[in-house]
Protein backbone atom coordinates (compact mmCIF):
# COMPACT_ATOMS: atom_id res chain seq x y z
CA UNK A 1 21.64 -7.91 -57.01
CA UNK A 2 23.28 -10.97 -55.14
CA UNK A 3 26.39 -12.13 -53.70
CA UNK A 4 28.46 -15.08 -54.89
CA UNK A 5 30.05 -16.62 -51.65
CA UNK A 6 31.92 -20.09 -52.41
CA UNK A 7 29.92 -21.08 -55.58
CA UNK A 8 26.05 -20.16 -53.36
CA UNK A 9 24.52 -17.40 -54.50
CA UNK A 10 22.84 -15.34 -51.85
CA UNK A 11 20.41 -12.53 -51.89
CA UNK A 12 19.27 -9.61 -49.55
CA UNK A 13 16.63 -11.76 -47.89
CA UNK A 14 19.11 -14.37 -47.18
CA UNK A 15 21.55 -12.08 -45.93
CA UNK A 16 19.08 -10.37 -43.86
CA UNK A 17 18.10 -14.26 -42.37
CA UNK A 18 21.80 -15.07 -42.13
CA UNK A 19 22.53 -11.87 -39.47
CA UNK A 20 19.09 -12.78 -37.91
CA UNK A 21 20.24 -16.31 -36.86
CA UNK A 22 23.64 -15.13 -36.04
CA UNK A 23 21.62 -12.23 -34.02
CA UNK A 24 19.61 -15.29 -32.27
CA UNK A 25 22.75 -17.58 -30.93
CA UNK A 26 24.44 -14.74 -30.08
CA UNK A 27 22.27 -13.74 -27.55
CA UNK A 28 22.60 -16.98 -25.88
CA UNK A 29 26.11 -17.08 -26.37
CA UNK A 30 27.72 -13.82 -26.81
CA UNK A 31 31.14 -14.94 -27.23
CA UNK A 32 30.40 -17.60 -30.06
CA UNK A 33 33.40 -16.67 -32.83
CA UNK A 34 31.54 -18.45 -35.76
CA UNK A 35 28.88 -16.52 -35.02
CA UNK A 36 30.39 -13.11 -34.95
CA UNK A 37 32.37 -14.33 -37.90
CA UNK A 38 29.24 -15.19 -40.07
CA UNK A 39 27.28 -11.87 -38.80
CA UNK A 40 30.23 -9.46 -39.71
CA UNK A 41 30.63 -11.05 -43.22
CA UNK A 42 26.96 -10.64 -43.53
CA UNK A 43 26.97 -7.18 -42.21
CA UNK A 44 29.85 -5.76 -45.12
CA UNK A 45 27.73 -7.85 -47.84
CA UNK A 46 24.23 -6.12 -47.17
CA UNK A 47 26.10 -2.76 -46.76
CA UNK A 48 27.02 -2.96 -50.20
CA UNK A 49 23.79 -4.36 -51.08
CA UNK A 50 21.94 -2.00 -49.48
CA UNK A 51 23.64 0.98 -51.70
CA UNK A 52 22.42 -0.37 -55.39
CA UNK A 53 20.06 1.12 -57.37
CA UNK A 54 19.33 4.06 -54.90
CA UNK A 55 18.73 1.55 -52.13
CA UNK A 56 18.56 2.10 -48.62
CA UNK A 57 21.41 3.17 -47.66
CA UNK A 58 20.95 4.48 -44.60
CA UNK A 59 20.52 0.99 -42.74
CA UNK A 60 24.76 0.84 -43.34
CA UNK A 61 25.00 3.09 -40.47
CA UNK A 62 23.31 0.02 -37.84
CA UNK A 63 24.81 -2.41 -39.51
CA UNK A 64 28.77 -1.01 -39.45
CA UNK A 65 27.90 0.05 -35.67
CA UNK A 66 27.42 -3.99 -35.20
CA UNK A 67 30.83 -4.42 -37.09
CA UNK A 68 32.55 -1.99 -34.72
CA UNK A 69 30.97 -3.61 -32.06
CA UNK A 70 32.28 -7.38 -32.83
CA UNK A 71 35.11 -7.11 -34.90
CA UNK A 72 38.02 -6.32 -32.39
CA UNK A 73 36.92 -9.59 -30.59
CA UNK A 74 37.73 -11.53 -34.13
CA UNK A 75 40.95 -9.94 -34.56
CA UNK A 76 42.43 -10.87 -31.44
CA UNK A 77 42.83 -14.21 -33.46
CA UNK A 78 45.41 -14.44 -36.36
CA UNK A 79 43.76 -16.32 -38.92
CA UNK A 80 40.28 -14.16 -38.65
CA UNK A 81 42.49 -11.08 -39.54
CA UNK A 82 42.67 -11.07 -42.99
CA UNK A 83 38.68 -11.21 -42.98
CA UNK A 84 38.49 -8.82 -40.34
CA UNK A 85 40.12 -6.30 -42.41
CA UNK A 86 38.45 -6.70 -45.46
CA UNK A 87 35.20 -6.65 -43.84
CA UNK A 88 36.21 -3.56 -42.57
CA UNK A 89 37.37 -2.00 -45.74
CA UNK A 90 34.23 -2.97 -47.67
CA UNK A 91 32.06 -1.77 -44.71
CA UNK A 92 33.63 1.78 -44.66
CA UNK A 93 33.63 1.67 -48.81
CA UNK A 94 29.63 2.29 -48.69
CA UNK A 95 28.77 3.90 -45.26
CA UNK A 96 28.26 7.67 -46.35
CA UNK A 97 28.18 10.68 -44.28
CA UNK A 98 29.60 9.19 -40.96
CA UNK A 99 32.62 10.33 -41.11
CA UNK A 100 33.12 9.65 -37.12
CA UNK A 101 32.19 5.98 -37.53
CA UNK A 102 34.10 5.65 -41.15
CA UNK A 103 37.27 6.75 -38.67
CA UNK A 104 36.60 3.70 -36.49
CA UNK A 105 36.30 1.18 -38.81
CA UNK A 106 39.72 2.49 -40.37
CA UNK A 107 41.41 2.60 -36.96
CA UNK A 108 40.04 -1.56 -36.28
CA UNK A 109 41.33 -1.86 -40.03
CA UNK A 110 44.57 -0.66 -39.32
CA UNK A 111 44.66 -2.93 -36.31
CA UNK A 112 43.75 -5.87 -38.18
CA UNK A 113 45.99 -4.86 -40.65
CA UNK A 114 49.17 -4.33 -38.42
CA UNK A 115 48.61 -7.74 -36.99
CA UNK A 116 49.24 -9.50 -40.54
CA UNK A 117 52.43 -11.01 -42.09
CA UNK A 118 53.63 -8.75 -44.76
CA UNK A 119 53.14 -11.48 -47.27
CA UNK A 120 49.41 -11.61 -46.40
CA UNK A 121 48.83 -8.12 -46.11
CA UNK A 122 50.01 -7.66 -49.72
CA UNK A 123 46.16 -9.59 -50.79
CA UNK A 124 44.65 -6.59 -48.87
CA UNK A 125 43.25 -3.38 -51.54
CA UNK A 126 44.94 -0.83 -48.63
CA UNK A 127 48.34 -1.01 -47.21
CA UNK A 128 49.05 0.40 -44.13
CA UNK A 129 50.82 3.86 -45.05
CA UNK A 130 48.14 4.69 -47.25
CA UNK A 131 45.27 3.60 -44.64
CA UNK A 132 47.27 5.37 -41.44
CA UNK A 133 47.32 9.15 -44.29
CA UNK A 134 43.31 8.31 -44.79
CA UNK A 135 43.01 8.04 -40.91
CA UNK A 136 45.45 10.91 -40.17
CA UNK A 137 42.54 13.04 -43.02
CA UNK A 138 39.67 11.90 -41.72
CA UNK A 139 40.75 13.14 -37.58
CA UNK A 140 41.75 16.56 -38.67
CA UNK A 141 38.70 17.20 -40.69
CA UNK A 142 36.42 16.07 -38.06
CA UNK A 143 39.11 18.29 -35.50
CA UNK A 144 38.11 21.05 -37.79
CA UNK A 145 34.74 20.57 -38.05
CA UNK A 146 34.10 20.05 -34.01
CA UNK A 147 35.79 23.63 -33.59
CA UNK A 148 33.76 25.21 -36.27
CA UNK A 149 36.59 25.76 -38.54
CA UNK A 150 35.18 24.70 -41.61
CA UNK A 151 37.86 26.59 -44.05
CA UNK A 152 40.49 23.85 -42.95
CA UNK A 153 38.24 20.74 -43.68
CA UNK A 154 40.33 18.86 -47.04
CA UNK A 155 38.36 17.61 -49.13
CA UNK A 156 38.57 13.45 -49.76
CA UNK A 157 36.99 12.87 -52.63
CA UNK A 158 36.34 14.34 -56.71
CA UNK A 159 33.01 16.28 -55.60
CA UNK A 160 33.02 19.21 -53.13
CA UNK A 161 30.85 18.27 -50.09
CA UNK A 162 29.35 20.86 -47.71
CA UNK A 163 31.66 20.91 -44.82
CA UNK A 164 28.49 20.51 -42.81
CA UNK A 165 28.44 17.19 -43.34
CA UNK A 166 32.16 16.62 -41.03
CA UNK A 167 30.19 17.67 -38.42
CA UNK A 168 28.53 15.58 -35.15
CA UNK A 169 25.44 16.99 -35.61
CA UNK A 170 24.49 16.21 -38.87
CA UNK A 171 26.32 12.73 -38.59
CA UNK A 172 23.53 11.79 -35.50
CA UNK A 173 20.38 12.67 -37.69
CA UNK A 174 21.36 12.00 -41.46
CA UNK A 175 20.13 8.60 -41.56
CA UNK A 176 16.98 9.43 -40.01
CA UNK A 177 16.55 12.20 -42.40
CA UNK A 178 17.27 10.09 -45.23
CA UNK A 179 15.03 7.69 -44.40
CA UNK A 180 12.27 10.47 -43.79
CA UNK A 181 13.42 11.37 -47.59
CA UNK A 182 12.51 8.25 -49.31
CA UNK A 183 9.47 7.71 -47.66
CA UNK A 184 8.07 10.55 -48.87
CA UNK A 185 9.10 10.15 -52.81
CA UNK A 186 8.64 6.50 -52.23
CA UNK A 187 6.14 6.89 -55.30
CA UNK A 188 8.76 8.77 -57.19
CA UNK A 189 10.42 7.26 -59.88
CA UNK A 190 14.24 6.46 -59.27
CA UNK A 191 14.99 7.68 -62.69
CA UNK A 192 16.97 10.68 -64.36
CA UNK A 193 16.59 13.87 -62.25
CA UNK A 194 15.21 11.75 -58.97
CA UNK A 195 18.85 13.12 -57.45
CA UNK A 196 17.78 16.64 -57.50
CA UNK A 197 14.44 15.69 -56.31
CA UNK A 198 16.01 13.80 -53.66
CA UNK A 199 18.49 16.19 -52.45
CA UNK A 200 15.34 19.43 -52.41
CA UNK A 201 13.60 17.30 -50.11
CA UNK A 202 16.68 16.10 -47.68
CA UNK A 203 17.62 19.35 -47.58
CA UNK A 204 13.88 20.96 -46.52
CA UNK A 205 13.97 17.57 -43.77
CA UNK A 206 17.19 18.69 -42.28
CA UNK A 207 16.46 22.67 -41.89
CA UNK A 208 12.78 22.00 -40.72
CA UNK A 209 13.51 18.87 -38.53
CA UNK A 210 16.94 19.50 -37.41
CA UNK A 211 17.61 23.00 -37.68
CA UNK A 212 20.45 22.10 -40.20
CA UNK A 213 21.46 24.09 -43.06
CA UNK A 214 22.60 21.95 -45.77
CA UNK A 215 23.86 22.39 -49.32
CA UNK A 216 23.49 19.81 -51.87
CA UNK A 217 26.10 18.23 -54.10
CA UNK A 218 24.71 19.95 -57.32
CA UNK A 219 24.82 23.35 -54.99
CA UNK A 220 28.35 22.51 -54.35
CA UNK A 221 29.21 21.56 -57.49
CA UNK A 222 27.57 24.48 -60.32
CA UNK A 223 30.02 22.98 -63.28
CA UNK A 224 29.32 19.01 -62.28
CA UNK A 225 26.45 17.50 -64.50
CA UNK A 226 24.27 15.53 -62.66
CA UNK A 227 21.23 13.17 -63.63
C-alpha cells in the first residue's frame, strides 16, 4: 500500500525515512514545529499502514506514544489544529488493544477539537458531543476494569471482546506478545484460517509468558464466522 500526500506518492520505507529525519533534527532542536508537524503526520500514516494485510500492527503502540508526546505542543497554535486532530483521530482509528492510550489521544483530540471555529470543525469525521460520549465509554470501562469489575465493562464495538483486554495488565504486554506471535508463524501463510492460528498461539504467549488468561474473538463470538 501507499499514501497519496499532495499529488507524491509515498510508501512505508519513505515514511519510515521521513520520521527518521524528523527523529534526527529534533534531537538538536526539540522545539522545531515543522518538525513535530512532519513526524506526527508521518506517525498517523504508518499507523494505518502498518495495519494492512495482517501487518505489524503492534509498532502503532510506539508510534501513537510519540503522537501523545508532541501533539499538545502543535495545538497550542490555531492553524496546526485542524491537523492535530485528525492526526489524532486516524492514530486512535488503528491502535488496538490500548484502550488507556486510545483515551489519551481522544482527550488531545477533544482539545484540539474545542480549540476550532465551528465552521472548521464541521470538516472533522467526529464532533465534539459524540467524541466527549466515546471518552466518557472508554474511562468507565477502564474504571471497571482497574477494580476488577468486569460485568460493567460496555462493549464499543459489533464483536464481544474479552473484558481482559480493558485491563492495565494486558495493555503493557500485548504488543510484545503480538510480536512474539508473528515471529513464530512468520512462515505461516496469511491466508484463510491464519486468524485462528494466530489467536491459539497469542493466547498460549500470554498464559505462559504473562500469566494472562485470554479468550479469543472466535471464543467470544461462537455464532460469528470467521476466516
Amino acid at each position: 500500500m501507499a499514501q497519496e500526500i499532495d499529488g507524491k506518492i509515498y510508501h512505508i520505507a519513505d515514511l519510515e525515512e521521513i520520521r527518521r529525519q524528523q527523529l534526527d533534527i529534533l534531537k538538536k532542536d526539540a522545539g522545531n514545529a515543522d518538525a513535530i508537524c512532519e513526524l506526527v503526520c508521518a506517525d498517523a500514516l504508518l499507523c494505518e499502514e502498518y495495519v494492512m494485510d495482517l501487518g505489524p500492527a503492534w509498532k502503532n503502540v510506539a508510534l501513537c506514544r510519540e503522537i501523545v508526546k508532541y501533539m499538545p505542543t502543535i495545538i497550542e497554535s490555531e492553524e496546526k489544529r485542524v491537523m492535530g486532530a485528525n492526526v489524532c483521530h486516524r492514530a486512535r482509528k488503528v491502535l488496538y488493544d490500548h484502550p488507556r492510550l486510545s483515551l489519551r489521544l481522544m482527550e488531545i483530540e477533544r482539545d484540539a477539537i474545542a480549540g476550532i471555529d465551528d465552521k472548521r470543525a464541521e470538516d472533522l469525521e467526529m464532533g465534539i458531543d459524540p467524541l466527549n460520549d466515546e471518552i466518557m465509554r472508554y474511562s468507565l470501562n477502564i474504571m471497571a476494569a482497574d477494580q476488577k469489575r468486569f460485568d460493567d465493562i460496555e462493549e464499543t464495538g459489533h464483536l464481544r471482546k474479552d473484558p481482559i483486554e480493558w485491563t492495565a495488565e494486558y495493555e503493557e504486554v500485548i504488543a510484545e506478545a503480538e510480536e512474539k506471535a508473528y515471529a513464530l508463524l512468520a512462515d505461516v501463510p496469511r491466508g484463510m484460517g491464519f486468524c485462528f492460528e494466530y489467536w491459539s498461539t497469542l493466547r498460549n504467549i500470554l498464559f505462559h509468558d504473562y500469566g494472562i488468561r485470554w479468550h479469543s474473538p472466535a471464543e467470544m463470538n461462537p455464532n460469528v464466522h470467521f476466516d
